[in-house]
Protein backbone atom coordinates (compact mmCIF):
# COMPACT_ATOMS: atom_id res chain seq x y z
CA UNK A 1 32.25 83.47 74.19
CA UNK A 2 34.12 81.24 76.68
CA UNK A 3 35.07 77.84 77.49
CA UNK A 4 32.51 75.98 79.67
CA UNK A 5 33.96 74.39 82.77
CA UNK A 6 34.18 70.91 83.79
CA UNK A 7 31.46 71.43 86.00
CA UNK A 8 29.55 73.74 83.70
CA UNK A 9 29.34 71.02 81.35
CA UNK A 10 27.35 69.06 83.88
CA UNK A 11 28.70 65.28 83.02
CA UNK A 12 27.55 62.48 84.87
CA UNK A 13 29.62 60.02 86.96
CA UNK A 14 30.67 56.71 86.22
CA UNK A 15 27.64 54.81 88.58
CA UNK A 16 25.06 57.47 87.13
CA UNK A 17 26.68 56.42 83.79
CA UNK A 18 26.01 53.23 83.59
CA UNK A 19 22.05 53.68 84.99
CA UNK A 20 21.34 55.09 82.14
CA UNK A 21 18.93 54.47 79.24
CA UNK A 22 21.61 53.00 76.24
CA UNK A 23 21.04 52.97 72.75
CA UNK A 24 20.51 49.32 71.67
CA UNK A 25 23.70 49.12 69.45
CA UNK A 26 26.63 47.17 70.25
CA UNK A 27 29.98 47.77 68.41
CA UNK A 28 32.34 45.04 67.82
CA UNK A 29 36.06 45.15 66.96
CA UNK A 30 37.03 42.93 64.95
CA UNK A 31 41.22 41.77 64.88
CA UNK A 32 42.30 45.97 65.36
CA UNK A 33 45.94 46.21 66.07
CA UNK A 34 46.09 49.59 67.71
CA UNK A 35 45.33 50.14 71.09
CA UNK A 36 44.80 54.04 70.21
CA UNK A 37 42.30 53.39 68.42
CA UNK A 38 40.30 50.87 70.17
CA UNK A 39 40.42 53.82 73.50
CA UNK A 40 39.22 56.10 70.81
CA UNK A 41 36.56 53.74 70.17
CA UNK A 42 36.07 53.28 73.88
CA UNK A 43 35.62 57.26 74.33
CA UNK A 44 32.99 57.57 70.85
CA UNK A 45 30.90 54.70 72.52
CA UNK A 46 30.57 56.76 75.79
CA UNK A 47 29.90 59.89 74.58
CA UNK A 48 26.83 58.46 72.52
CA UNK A 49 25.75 55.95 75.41
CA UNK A 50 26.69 52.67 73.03
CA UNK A 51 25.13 49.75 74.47
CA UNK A 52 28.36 47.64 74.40
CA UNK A 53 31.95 46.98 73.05
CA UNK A 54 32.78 43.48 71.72
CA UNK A 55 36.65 43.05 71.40
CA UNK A 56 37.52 39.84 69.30
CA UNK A 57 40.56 38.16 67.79
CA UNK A 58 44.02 40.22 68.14
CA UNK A 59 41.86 43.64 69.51
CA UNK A 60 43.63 44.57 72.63
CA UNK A 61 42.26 44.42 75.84
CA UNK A 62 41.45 46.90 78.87
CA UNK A 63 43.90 47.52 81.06
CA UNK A 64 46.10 48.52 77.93
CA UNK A 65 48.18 51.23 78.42
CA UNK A 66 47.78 52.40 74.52
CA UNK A 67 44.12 51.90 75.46
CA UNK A 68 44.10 53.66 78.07
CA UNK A 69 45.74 56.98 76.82
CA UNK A 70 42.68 57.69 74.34
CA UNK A 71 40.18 56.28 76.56
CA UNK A 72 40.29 58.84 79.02
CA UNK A 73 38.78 56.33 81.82
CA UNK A 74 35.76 55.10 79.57
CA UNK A 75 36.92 51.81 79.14
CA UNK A 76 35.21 51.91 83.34
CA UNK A 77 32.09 53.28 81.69
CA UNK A 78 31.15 51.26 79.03
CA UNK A 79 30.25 47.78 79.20
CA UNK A 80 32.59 45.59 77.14
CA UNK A 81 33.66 41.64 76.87
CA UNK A 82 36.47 39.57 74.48
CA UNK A 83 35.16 37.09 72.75
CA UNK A 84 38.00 35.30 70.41
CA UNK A 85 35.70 33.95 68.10
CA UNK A 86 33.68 37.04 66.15
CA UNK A 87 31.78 34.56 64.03
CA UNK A 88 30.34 33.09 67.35
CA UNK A 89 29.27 36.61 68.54
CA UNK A 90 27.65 37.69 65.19
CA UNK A 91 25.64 34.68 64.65
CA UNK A 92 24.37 35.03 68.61
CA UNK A 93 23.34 38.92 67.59
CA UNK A 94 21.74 38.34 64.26
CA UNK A 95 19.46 35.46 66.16
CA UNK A 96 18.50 37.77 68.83
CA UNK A 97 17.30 40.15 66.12
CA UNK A 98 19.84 42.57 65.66
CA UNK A 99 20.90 43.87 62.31
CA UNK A 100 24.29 43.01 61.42
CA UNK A 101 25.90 46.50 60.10
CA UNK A 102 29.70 46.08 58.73
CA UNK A 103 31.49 49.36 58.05
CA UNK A 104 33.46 48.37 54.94
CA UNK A 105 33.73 49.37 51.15
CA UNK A 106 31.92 46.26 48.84
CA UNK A 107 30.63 46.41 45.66
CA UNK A 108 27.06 46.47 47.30
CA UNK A 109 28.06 49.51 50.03
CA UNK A 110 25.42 51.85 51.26
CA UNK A 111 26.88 55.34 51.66
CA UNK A 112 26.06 56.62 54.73
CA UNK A 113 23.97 59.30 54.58
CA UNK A 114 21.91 57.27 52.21
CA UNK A 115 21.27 54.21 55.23
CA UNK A 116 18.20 54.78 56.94
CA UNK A 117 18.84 54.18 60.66
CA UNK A 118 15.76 52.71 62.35
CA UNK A 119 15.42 53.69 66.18
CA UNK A 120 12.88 50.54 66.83
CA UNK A 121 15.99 48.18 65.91
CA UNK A 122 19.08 46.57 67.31
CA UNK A 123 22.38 46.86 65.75
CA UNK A 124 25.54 45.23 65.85
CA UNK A 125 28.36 47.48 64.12
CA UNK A 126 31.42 45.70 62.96
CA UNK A 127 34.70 47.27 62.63
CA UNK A 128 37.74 46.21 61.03
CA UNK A 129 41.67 45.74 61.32
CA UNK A 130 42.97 48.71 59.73
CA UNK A 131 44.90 47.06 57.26
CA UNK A 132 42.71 44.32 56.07
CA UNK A 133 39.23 45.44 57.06
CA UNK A 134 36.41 43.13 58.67
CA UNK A 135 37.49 39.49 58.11
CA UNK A 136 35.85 37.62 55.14
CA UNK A 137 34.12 35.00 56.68
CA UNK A 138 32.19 37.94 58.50
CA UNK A 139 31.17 39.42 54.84
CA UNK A 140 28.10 37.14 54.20
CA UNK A 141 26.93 37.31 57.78
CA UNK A 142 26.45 41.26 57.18
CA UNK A 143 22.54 42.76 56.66
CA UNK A 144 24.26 45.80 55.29
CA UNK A 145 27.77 47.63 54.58
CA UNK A 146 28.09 51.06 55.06
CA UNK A 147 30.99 53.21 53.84
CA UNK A 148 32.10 56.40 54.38
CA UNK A 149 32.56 58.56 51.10
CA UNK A 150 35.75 59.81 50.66
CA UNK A 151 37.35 62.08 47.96
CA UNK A 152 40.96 62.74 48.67
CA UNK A 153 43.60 60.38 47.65
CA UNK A 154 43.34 58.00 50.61
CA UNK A 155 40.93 54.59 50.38
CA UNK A 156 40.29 54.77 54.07
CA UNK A 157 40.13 56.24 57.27
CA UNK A 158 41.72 55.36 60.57
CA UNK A 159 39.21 52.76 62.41
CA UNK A 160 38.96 55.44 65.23
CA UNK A 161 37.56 58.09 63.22
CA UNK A 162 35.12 55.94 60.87
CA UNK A 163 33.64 54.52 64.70
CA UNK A 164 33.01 58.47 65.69
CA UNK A 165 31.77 59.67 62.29
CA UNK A 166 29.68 56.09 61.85
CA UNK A 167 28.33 56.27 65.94
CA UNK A 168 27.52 60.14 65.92
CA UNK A 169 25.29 59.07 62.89
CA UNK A 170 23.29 56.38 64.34
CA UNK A 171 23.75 58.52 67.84
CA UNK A 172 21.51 61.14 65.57
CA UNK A 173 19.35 58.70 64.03
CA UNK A 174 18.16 56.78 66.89
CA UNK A 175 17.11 59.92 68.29
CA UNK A 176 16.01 61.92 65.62
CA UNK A 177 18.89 64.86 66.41
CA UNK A 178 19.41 66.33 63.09
């Protein structure tokens, strides 16, 4: 066994990048604090050819330096906007058809490997602030939440790694990888 090389792994470049086929999900940040973890975000959503990131309210915005330093240069990759208002945005998705996904723990939560991902649908996936989650006047616009089960002592887990566990799912599902 060894390491592949750079060029043995046979990546594409930025302009070949962004000709390519995406899925049709969008992710949306909604108020996160850290700029580590919205370049994290950045990298998950270029690795599984995300559609689009939406940064609203407090998220941090490209060129960040803490943004930078996870995104590895994928923040030039993947398509992205701010919008301040995040209601706006979600009502404009759910009206052009797509389904409104939160990532959050509710009392009516779908675990994830129990959600169904349909690859003839849109999605928009909504992710919190790390302390607070996704705002409340976002909760009733939601089709479905989706948590992550956990069984250690913590309630959570950091917003970057929920958006790689919760993207490499749909990533799988919209293209039947199993």
């Amino acid at each position: 066994m060894k390491k592949l090389s750079l060029a043995e792994l046979g990546r594409v470049d930025v302009k070949t990048f962004k000709g390519l086929n995406k899925l049709s999900l969008v992710v949306l940040l909604d108020n996160i604090r850290s700029g580590h973890n919205v370049g994290a975000v950045f990298r998950s959503s270029d690795a599984f050819l995300i559609e689009k990131i939406i940064l609203c309210g407090i998220t941090p915005v490209p060129p960040h330096r803490e943004i930078n330093k996870s995104a590895i240069g994928s923040t030039a990759s993947v398509d992205w906007v701010y919008e301040a208002d995040a209601k706006e945005v979600v009502l404009n998705y759910k009206e052009r058809g797509y389904e409104i996904v939160g990532i959050e723990q509710t009392d009516e939560s779908v675990i994830l490997q129990n959600y169904s991902v349909d690859s003839s649908k849109k999605y928009l996936i909504i992710m919190g602030n790390e302390v607070g989650g996704i705002s409340d006047d976002l909760l009733p616009l939601l089709d479905v939440a989706i948590e992550i089960p956990q069984y250690g002592t913590k309630h959570s887990l950091n917003v970057s790694v929920c958006a790689g566990v919760v993207l490499w799912e749909f990533f799988r599902g919209m293209h039947r990888i199993h």
